[in-house]
C-alpha atoms as a PDB file:
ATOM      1  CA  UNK A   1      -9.483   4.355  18.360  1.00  0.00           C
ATOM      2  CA  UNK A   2      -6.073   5.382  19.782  1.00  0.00           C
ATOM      3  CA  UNK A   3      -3.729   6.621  17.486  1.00  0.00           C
ATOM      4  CA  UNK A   4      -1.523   3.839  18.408  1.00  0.00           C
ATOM      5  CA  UNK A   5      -3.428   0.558  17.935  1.00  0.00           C
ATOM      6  CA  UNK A   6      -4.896   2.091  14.580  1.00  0.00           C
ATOM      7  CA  UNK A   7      -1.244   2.020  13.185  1.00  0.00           C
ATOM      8  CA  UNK A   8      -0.940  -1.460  14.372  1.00  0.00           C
ATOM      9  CA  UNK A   9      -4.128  -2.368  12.661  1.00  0.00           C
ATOM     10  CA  UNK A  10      -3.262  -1.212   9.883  1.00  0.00           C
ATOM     11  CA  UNK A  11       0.255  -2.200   9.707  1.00  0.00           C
ATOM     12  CA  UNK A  12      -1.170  -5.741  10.555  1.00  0.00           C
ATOM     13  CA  UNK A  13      -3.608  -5.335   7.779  1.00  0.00           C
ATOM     14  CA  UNK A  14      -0.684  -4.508   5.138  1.00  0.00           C
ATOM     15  CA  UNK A  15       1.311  -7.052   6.314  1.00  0.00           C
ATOM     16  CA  UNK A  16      -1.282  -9.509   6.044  1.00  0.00           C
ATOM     17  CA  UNK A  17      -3.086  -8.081   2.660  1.00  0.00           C
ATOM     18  CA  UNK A  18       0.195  -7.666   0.581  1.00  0.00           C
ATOM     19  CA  UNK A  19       1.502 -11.017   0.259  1.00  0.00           C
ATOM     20  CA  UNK A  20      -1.987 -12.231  -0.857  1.00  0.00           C
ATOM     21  CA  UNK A  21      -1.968  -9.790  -3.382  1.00  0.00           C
ATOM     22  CA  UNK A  22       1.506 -10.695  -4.475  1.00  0.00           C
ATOM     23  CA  UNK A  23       0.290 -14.707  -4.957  1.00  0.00           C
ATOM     24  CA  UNK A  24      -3.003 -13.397  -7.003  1.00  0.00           C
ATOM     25  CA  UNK A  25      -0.619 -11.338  -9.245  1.00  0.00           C
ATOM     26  CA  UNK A  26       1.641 -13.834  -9.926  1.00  0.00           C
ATOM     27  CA  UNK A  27      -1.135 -16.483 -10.342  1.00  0.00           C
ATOM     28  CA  UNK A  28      -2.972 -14.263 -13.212  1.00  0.00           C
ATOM     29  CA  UNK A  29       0.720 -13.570 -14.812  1.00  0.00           C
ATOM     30  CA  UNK A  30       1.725 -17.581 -14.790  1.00  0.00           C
ATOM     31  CA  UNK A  31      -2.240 -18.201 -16.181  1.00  0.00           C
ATOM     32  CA  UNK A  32      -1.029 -15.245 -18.987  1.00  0.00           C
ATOM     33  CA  UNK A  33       2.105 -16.645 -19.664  1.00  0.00           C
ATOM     34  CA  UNK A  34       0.738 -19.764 -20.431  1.00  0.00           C
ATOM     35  CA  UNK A  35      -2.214 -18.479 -22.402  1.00  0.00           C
ATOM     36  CA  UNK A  36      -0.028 -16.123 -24.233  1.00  0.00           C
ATOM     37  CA  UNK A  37      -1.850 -13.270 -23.212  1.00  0.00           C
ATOM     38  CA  UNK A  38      -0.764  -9.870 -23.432  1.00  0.00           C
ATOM     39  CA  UNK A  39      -2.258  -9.226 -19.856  1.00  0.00           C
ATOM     40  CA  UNK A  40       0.726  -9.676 -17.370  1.00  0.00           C
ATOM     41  CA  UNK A  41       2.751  -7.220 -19.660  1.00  0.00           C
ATOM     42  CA  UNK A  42      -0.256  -4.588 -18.177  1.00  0.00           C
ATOM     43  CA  UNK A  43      -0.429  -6.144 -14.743  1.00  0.00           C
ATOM     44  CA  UNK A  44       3.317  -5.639 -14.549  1.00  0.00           C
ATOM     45  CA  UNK A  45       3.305  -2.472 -15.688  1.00  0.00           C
ATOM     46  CA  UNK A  46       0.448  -1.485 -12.995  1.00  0.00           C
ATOM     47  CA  UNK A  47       2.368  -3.140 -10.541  1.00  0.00           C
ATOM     48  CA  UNK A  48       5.532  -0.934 -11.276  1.00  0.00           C
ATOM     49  CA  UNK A  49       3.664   2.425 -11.756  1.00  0.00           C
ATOM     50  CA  UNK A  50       1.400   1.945  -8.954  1.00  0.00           C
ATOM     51  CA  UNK A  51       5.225   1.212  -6.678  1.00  0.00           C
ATOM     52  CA  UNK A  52       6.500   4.501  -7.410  1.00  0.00           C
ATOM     53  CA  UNK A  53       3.370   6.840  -6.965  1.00  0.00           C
ATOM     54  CA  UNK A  54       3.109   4.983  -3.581  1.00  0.00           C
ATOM     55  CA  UNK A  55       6.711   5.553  -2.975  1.00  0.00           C
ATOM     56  CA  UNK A  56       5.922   9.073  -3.919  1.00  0.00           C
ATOM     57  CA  UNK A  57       2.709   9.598  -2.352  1.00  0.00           C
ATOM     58  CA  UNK A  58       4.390   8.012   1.059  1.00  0.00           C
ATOM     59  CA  UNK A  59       7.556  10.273   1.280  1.00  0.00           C
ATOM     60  CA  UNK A  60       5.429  13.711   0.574  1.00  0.00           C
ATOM     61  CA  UNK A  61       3.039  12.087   3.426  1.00  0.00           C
ATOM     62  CA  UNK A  62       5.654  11.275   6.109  1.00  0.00           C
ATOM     63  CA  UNK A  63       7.458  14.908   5.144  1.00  0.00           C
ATOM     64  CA  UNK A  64       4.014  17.114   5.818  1.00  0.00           C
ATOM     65  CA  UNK A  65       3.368  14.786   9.113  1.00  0.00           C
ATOM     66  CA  UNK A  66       6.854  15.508  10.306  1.00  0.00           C
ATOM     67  CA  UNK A  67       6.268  19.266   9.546  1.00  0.00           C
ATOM     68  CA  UNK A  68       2.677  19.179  11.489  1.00  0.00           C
ATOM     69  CA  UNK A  69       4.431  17.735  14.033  1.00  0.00           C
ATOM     70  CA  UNK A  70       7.062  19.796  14.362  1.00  0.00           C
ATOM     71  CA  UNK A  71       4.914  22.569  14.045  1.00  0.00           C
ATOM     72  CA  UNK A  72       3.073  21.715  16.753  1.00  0.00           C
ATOM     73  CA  UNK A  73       5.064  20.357  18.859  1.00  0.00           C
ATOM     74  CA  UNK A  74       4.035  17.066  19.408  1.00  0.00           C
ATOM     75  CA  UNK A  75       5.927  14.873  21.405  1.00  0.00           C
ATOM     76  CA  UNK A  76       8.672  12.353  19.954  1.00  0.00           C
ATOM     77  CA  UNK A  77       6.241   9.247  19.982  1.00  0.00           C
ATOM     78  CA  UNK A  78       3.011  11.115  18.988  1.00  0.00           C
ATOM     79  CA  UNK A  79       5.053  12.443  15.848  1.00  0.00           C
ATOM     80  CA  UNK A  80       6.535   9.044  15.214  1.00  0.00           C
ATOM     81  CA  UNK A  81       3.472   7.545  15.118  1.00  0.00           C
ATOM     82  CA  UNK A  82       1.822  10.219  12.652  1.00  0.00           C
ATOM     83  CA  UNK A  83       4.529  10.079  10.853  1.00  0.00           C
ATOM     84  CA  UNK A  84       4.007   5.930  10.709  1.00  0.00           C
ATOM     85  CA  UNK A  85       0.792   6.001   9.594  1.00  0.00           C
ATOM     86  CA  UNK A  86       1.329   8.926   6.677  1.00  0.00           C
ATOM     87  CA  UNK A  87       3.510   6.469   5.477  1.00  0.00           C
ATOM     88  CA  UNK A  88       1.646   3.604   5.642  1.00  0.00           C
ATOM     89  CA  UNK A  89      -1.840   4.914   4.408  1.00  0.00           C
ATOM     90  CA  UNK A  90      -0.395   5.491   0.360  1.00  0.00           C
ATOM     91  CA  UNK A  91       0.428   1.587   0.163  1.00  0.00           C
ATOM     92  CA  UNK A  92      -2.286   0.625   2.515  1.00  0.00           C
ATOM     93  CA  UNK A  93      -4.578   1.960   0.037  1.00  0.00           C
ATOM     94  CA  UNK A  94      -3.450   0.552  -2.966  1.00  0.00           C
ATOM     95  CA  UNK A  95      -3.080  -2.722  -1.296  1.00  0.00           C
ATOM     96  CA  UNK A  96      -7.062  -2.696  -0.815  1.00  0.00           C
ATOM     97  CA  UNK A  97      -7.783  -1.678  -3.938  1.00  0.00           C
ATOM     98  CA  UNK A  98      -5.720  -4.252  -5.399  1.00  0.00           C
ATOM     99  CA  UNK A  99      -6.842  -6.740  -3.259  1.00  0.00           C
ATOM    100  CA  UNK A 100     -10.789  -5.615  -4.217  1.00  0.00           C
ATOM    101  CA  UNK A 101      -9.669  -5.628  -7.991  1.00  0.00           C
ATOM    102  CA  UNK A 102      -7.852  -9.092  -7.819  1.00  0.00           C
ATOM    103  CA  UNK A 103     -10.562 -11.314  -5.986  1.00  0.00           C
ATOM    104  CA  UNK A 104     -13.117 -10.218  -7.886  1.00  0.00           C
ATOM    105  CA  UNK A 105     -14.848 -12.326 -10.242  1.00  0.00           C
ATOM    106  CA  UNK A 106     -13.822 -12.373 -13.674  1.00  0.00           C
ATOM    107  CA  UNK A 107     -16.319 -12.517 -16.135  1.00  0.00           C
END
């Protein structure tokens, strides 16, 4: 698969993946809240954590594409697009995991 339409697939896939896992989350913290369960006090806290080693993850990603690219040479959209998807791939991941973690049946 082209380097091209793989970032588009998985942009796509982030953009479509996210806001699902954004409703789930807030479902299970509403069904907390009015349980009085301690569990959206740990979902938030996931959700916060899990944010900033993304953030983290994504900007030490994009920097080491830029450098490969650089490095080599690459041409402005071949680097832009590595660059993309080094970004991407830190949230993209999460976002799956989540998304695994969230729609699973609870027992």
């Amino acid at each position: 698969m082209s380097g091209g339409r793989r970032l588009r697939r998985d942009a796509f896939s982030l953009w479509l993946e996210a806001p699902l896992v954004i409703a789930m989350r807030c479902h299970e913290m509403q069904m907390a809240a009015l349980t009085g369960s301690t569990q959206d006090t740990a979902e938030m806290t996931r959700m916060v954590t899990e944010k900033m080693a993304a953030a983290a993850e994504s900007v030490v990603a994009a920097n080491f594409a830029m450098a490969k690219a650089m490095m080599t040479a690459a041409s402005p959209d071949v680097a832009a697009r590595a660059v993309s998807a080094a970004a991407l791939k830190p949230y993209g991941k999460r976002v799956r995991r989540n998304m695994r973690r969230l729609s699973a049946p609870k027992s």
